[in-house]
C-alpha atoms as a PDB file:
ATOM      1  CA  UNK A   1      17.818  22.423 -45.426  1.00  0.00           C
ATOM      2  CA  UNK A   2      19.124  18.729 -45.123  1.00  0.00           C
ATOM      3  CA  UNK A   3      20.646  19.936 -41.671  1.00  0.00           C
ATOM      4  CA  UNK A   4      17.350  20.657 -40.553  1.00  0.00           C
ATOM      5  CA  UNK A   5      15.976  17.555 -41.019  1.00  0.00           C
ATOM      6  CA  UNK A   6      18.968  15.746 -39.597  1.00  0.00           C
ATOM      7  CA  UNK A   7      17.975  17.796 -36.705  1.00  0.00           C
ATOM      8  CA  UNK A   8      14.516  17.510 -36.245  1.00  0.00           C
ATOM      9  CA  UNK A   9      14.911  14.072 -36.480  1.00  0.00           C
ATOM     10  CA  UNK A  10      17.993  13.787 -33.975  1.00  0.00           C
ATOM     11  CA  UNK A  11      15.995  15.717 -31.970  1.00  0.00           C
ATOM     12  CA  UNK A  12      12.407  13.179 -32.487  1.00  0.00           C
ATOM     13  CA  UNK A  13      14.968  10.440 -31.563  1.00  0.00           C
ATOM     14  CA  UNK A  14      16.410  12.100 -28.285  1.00  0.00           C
ATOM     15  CA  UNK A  15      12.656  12.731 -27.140  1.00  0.00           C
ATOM     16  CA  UNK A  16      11.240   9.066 -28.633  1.00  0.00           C
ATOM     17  CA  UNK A  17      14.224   7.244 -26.136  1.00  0.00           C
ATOM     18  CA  UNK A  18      13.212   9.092 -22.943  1.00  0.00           C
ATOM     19  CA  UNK A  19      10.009   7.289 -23.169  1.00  0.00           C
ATOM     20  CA  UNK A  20      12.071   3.899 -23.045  1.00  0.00           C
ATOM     21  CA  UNK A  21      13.799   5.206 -19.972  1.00  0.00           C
ATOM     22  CA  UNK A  22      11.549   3.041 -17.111  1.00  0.00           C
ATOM     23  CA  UNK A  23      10.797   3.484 -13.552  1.00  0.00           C
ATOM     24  CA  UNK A  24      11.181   0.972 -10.932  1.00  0.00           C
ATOM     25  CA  UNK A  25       8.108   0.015  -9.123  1.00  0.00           C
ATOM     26  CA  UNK A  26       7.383  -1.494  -6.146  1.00  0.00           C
ATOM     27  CA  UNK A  27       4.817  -4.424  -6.660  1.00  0.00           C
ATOM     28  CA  UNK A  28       4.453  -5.437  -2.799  1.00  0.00           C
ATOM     29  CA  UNK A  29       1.410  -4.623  -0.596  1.00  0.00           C
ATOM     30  CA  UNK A  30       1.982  -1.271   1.300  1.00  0.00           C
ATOM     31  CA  UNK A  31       2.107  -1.166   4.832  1.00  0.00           C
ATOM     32  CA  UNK A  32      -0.253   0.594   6.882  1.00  0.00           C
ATOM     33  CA  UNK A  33      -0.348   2.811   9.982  1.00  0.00           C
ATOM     34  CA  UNK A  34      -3.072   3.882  12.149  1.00  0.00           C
ATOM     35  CA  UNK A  35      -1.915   7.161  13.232  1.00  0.00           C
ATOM     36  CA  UNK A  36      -3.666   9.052  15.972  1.00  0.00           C
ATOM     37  CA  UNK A  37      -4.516  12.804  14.894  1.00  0.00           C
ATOM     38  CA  UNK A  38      -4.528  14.327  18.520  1.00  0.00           C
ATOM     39  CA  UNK A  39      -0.838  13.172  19.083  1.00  0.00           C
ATOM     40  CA  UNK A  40       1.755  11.690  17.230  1.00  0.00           C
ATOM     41  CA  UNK A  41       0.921   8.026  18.582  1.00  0.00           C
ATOM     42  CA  UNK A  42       1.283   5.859  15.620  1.00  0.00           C
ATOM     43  CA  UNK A  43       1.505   1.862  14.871  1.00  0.00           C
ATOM     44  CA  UNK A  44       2.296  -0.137  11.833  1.00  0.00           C
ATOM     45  CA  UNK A  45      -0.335  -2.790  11.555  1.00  0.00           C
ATOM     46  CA  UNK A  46       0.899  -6.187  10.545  1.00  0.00           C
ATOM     47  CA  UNK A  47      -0.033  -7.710   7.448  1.00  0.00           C
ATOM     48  CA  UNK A  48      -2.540 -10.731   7.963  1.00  0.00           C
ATOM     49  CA  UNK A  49      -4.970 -11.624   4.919  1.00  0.00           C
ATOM     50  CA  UNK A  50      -3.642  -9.835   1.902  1.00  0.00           C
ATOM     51  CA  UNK A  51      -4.735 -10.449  -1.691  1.00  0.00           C
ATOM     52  CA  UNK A  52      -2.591  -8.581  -3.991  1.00  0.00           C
ATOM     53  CA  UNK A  53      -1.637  -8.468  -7.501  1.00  0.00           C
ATOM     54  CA  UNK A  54       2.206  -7.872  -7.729  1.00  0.00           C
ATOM     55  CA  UNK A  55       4.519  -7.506 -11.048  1.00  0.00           C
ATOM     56  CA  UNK A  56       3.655  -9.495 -14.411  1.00  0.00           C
ATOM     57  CA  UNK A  57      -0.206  -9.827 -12.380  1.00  0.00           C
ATOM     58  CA  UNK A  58       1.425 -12.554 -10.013  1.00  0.00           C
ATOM     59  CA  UNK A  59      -0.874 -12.943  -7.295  1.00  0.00           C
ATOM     60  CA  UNK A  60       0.662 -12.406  -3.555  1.00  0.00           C
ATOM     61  CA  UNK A  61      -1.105 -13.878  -0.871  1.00  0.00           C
ATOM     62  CA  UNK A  62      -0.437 -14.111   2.487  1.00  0.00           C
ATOM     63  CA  UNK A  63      -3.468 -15.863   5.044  1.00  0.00           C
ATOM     64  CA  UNK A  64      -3.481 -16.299   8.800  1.00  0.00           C
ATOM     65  CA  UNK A  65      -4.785 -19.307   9.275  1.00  0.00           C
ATOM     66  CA  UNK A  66      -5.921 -18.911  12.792  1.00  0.00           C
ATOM     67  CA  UNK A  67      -6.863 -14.921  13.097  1.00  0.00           C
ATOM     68  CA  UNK A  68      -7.629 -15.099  16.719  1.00  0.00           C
ATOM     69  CA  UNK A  69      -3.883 -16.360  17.966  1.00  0.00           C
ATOM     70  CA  UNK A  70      -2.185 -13.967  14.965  1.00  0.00           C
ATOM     71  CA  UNK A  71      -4.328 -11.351  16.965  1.00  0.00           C
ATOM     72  CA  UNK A  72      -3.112 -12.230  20.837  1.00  0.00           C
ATOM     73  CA  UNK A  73       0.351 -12.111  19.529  1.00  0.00           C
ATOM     74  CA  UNK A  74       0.154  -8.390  18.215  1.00  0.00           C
ATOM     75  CA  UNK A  75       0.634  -5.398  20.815  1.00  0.00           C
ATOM     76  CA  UNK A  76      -2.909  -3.902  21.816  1.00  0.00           C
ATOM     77  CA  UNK A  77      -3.905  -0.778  20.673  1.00  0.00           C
ATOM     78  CA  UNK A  78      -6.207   1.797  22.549  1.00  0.00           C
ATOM     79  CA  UNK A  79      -7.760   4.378  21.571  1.00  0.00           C
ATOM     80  CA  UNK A  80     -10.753   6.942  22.991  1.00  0.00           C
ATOM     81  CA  UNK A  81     -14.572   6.354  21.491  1.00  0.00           C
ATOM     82  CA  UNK A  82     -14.777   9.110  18.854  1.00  0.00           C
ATOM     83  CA  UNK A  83     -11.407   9.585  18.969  1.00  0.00           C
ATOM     84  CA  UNK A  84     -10.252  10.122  15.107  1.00  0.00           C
ATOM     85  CA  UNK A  85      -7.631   8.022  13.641  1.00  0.00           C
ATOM     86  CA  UNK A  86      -6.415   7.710  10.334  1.00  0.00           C
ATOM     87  CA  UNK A  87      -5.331   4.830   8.457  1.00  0.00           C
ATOM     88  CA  UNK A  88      -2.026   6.029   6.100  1.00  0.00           C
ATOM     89  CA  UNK A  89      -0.463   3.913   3.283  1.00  0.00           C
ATOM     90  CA  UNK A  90       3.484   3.855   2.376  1.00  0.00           C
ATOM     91  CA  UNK A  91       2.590   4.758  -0.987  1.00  0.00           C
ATOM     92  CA  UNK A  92      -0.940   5.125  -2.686  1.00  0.00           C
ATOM     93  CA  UNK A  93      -0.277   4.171  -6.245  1.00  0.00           C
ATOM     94  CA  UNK A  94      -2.841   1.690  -6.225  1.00  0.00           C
ATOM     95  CA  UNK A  95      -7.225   1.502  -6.051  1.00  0.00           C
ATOM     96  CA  UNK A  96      -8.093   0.218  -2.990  1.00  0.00           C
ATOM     97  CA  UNK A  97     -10.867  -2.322  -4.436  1.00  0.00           C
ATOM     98  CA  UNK A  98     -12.122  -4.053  -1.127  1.00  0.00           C
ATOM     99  CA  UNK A  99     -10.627  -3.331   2.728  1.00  0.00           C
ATOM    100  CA  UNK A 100     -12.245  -4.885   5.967  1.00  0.00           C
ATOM    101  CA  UNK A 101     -11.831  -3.952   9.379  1.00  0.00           C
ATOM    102  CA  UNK A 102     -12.704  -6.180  12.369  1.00  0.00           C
ATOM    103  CA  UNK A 103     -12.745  -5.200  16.361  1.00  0.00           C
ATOM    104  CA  UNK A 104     -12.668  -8.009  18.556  1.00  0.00           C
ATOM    105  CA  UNK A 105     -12.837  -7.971  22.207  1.00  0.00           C
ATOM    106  CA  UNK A 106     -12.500 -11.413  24.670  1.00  0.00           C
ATOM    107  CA  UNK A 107     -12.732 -13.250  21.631  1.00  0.00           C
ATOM    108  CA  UNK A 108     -15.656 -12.165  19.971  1.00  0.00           C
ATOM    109  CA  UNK A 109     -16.246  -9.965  17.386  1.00  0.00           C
ATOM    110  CA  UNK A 110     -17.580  -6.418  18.145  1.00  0.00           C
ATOM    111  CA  UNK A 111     -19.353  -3.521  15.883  1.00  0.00           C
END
């Protein structure tokens, strides 16, 4: 009988340590690709105004401060009206809390 116990508890031990085995996480802000659905056209975007909450809730923040130059100095992109195109994440552990989009065209902000 006092085997038993010595086992049950050897084995609560064995299963009570695998919890303390931990996983490596990446904390940094994914990167994203617009990928084209009708071909297999894609394009990383580059990261401009990111807010982000990395390891230990240390903030990262990264802010272009003039949007319109960090804009000219990116390749165009160009895609069809209608045309559907979907925007992918490197990983999606995370809630996407807020996300903006803006289309500009000579300058000026389209809709």
């Amino acid at each position: 009988m006092n085997y038993l116990w010595k086992l049950a508890a050897g084995l609560w031990l064995v299963m009570a340590m695998t919890g303390c085995i931990a996983e490596e996480f990446d904390f940094t802000p994914p990167a994203v690709t617009l990928s084209n659905t009708d071909s297999v056209q894609s394009a990383e975007l580059k990261e401009a105004n990111v807010v982000w909450i990395g390891e230990n809730n240390k903030q990262i923040k990264k802010e272009a401060d003039d949007i319109i130059s960090f804009a000219k100095k990116q390749e165009a992109l160009s895609y069809k009206p209608g045309q559907k195109i979907d925007l992918l994440f490197d990983s999606e552990d995370f809630l996407v809390e807020e996300l903006s989009v803006s289309l500009w065209k000579n300058d000026e902000e389209i809709q």
